[in-house]
Protein backbone atom coordinates (compact mmCIF):
# COMPACT_ATOMS: atom_id res chain seq x y z
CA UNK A 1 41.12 24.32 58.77
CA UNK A 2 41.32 22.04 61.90
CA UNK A 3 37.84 21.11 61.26
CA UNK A 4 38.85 19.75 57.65
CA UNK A 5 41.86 17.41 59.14
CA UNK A 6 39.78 16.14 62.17
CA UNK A 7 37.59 14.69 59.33
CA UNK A 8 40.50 13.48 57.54
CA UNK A 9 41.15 11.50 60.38
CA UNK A 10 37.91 10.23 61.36
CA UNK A 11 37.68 8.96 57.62
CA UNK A 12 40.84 6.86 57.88
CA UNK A 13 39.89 4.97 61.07
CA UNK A 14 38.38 2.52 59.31
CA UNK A 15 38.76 1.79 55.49
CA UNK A 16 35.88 1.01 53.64
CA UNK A 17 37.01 -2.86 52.97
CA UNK A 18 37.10 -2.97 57.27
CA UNK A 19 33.60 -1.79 57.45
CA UNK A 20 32.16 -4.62 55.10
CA UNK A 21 34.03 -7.07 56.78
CA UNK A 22 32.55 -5.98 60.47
CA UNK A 23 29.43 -5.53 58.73
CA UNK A 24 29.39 -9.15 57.00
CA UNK A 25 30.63 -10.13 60.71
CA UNK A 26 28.00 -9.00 62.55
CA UNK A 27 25.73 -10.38 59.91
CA UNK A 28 27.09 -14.08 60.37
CA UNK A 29 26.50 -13.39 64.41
CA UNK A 30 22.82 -12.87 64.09
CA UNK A 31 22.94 -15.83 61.95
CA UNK A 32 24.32 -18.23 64.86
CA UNK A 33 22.32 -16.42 67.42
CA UNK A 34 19.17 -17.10 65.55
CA UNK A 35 20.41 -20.89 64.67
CA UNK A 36 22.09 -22.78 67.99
CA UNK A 37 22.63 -25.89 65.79
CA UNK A 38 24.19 -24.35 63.26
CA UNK A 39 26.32 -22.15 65.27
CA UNK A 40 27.63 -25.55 66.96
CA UNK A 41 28.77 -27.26 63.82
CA UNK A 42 30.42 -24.06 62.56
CA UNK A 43 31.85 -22.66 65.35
CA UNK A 44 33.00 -25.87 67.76
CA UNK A 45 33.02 -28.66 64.99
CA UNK A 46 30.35 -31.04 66.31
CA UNK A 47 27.60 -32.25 65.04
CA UNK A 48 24.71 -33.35 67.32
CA UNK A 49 21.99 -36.39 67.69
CA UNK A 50 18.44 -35.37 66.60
CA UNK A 51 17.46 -35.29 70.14
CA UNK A 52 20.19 -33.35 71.23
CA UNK A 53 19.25 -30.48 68.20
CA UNK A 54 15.69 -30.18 69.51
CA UNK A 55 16.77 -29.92 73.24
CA UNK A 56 19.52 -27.40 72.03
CA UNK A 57 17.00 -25.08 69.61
CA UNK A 58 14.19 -25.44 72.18
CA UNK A 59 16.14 -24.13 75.30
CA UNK A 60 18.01 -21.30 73.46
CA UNK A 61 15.71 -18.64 74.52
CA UNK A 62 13.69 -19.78 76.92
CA UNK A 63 14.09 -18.14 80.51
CA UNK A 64 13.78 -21.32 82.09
CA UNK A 65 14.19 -24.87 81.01
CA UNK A 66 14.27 -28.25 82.97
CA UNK A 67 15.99 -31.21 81.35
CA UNK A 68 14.31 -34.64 81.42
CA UNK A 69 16.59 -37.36 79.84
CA UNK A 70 17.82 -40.69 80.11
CA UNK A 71 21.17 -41.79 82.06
CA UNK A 72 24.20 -41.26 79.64
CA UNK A 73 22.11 -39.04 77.04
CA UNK A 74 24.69 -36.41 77.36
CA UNK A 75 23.17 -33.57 79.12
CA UNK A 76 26.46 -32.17 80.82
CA UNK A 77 28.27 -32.59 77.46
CA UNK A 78 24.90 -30.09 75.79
CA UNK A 79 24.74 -28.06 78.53
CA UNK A 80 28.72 -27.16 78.37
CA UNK A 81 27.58 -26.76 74.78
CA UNK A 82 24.84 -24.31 75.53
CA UNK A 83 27.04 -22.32 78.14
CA UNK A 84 30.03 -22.09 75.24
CA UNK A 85 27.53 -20.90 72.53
CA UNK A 86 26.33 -18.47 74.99
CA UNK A 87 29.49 -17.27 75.74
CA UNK A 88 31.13 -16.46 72.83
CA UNK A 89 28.30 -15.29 70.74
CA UNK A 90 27.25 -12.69 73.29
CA UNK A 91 29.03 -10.21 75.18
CA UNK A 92 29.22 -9.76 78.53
CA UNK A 93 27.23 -12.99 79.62
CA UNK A 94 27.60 -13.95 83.43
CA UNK A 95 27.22 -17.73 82.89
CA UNK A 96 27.22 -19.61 86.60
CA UNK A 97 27.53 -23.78 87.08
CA UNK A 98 25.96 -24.11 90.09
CA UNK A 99 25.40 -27.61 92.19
CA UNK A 100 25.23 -28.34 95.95
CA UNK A 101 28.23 -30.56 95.23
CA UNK A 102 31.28 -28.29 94.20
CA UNK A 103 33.11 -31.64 92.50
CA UNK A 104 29.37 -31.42 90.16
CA UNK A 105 29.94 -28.11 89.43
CA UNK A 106 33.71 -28.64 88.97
CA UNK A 107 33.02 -31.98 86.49
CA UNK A 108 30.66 -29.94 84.18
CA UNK A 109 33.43 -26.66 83.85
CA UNK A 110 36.25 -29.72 83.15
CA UNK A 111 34.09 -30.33 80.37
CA UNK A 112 33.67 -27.15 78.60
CA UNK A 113 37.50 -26.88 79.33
CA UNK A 114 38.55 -30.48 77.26
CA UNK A 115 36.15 -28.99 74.44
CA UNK A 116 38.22 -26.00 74.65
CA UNK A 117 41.10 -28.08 74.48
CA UNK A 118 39.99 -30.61 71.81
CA UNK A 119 40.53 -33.65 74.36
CA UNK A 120 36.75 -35.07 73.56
CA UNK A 121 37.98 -38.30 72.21
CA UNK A 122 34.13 -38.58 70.69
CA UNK A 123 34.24 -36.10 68.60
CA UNK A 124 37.67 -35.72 65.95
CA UNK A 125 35.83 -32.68 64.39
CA UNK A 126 36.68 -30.19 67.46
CA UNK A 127 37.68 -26.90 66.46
CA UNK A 128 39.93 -24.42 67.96
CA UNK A 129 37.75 -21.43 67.58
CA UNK A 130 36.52 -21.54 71.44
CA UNK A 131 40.28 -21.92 72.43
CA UNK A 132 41.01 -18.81 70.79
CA UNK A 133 38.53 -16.95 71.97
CA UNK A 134 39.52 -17.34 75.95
CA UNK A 135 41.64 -14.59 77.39
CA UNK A 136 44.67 -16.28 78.43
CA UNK A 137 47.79 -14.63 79.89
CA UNK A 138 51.69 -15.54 80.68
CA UNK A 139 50.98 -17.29 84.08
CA UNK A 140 48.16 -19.04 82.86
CA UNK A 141 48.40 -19.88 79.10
CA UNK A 142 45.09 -22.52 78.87
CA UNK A 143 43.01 -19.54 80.29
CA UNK A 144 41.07 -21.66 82.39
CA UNK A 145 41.22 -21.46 86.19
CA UNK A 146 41.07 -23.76 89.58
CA UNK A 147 40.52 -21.51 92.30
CA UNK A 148 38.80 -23.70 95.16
CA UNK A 149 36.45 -21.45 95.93
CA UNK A 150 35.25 -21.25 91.87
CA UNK A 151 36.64 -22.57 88.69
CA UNK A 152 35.99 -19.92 85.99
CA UNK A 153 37.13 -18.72 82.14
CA UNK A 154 36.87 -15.46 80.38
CA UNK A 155 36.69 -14.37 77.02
CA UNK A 156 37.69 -11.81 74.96
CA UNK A 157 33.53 -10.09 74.49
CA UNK A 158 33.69 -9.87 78.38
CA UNK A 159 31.78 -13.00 79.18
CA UNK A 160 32.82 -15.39 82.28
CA UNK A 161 31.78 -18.72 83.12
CA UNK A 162 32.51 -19.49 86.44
CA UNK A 163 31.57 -23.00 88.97
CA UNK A 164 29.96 -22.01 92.42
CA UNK A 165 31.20 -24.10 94.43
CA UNK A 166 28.90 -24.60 97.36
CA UNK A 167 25.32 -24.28 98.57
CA UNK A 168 23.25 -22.23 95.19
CA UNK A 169 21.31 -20.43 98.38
CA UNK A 170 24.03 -18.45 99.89
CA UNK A 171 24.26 -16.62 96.57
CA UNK A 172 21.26 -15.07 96.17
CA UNK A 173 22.18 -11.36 95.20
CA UNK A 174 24.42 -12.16 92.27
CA UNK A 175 23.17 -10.73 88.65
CA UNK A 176 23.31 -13.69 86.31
CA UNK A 177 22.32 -14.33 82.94
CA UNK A 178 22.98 -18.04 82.40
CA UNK A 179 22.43 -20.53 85.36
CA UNK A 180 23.39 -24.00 84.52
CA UNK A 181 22.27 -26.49 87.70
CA UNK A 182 24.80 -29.65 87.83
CA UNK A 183 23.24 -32.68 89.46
């Protein structure tokens, strides 16, 4: 008899319209993971150059990548664009700005924060979708914070982006999954 009602109540958990919809979730997640571009339009509402595409589709999985690109080409705006992707369509991600200048480090975080925000007067097709996502609470409603000593935002899949702020070297031991260099 107790046996019979514990299944009861494992059944009800989740209704069978729930499961599809995780299920059709998940299967929209693969989708961005597997398509960077894609994934940018949908989730944070901008559209990007050609150039900007290839640099975004090649990098995605690579373990290391070195940018090479003009003055004003927009590589802090793509890499905050990278690091965002990263961080909301997989969990736990340790993602680290890193310069030997904290105000570099700093400048690059500012950006992902005015995407966040939707204050990129460049691009009117912004989303709020990353907003949402950040864990904010009642002392600091944005989400996003300026600690001297590192700048950082979490979200709601357990991922962090955070600015070290200060010589890359003296951090050696930390486990990282995403290393962004601003310079």
């Amino acid at each position: 008899m107790a046996k019979k009602k514990s299944d009861q109540r494992d059944k009800s958990i989740l209704s069978k319209r729930k499961i599809e919809l995780y299920s059709k979730n998940a299967e929209i997640i693969k989708y961005w993971r597997r398509n960077p571009v894609i994934a940018c339009e949908d989730i944070l509402g901008i559209k990007l150059m050609d150039a900007q595409k290839y640099i975004l589709i090649e990098s995605w999985t690579k373990p290391y990548v070195v940018w090479c690109c003009s003055r004003n080409f927009g590589k802090s705006f793509l890499g905050a664009i990278l690091m965002i992707l990263k961080f909301l369509l997989y969990e736990n991600q340790q993602i680290y700005i890193i310069s030997s200048v904290g105000s570099q480090a700093q400048e690059t975080f500012m950006k992902i924060e005015k995407i966040a925000q939707n204050r990129i007067d460049s691009v009117k097709s912004l989303k709020k979708v990353f907003a949402e996502e950040v864990v904010k609470s009642g002392v600091n409603k944005e989400g996003f914070t300026h600690n001297p000593a590192s700048f950082n935002v979490k979200s709601y899949n357990g991922s962090e982006i955070h600015t070290l702020n200060g010589n890359p070297d003296n951090n050696r031991s930390m486990q990282l999954h995403v290393v962004c260099s601003a310079s």
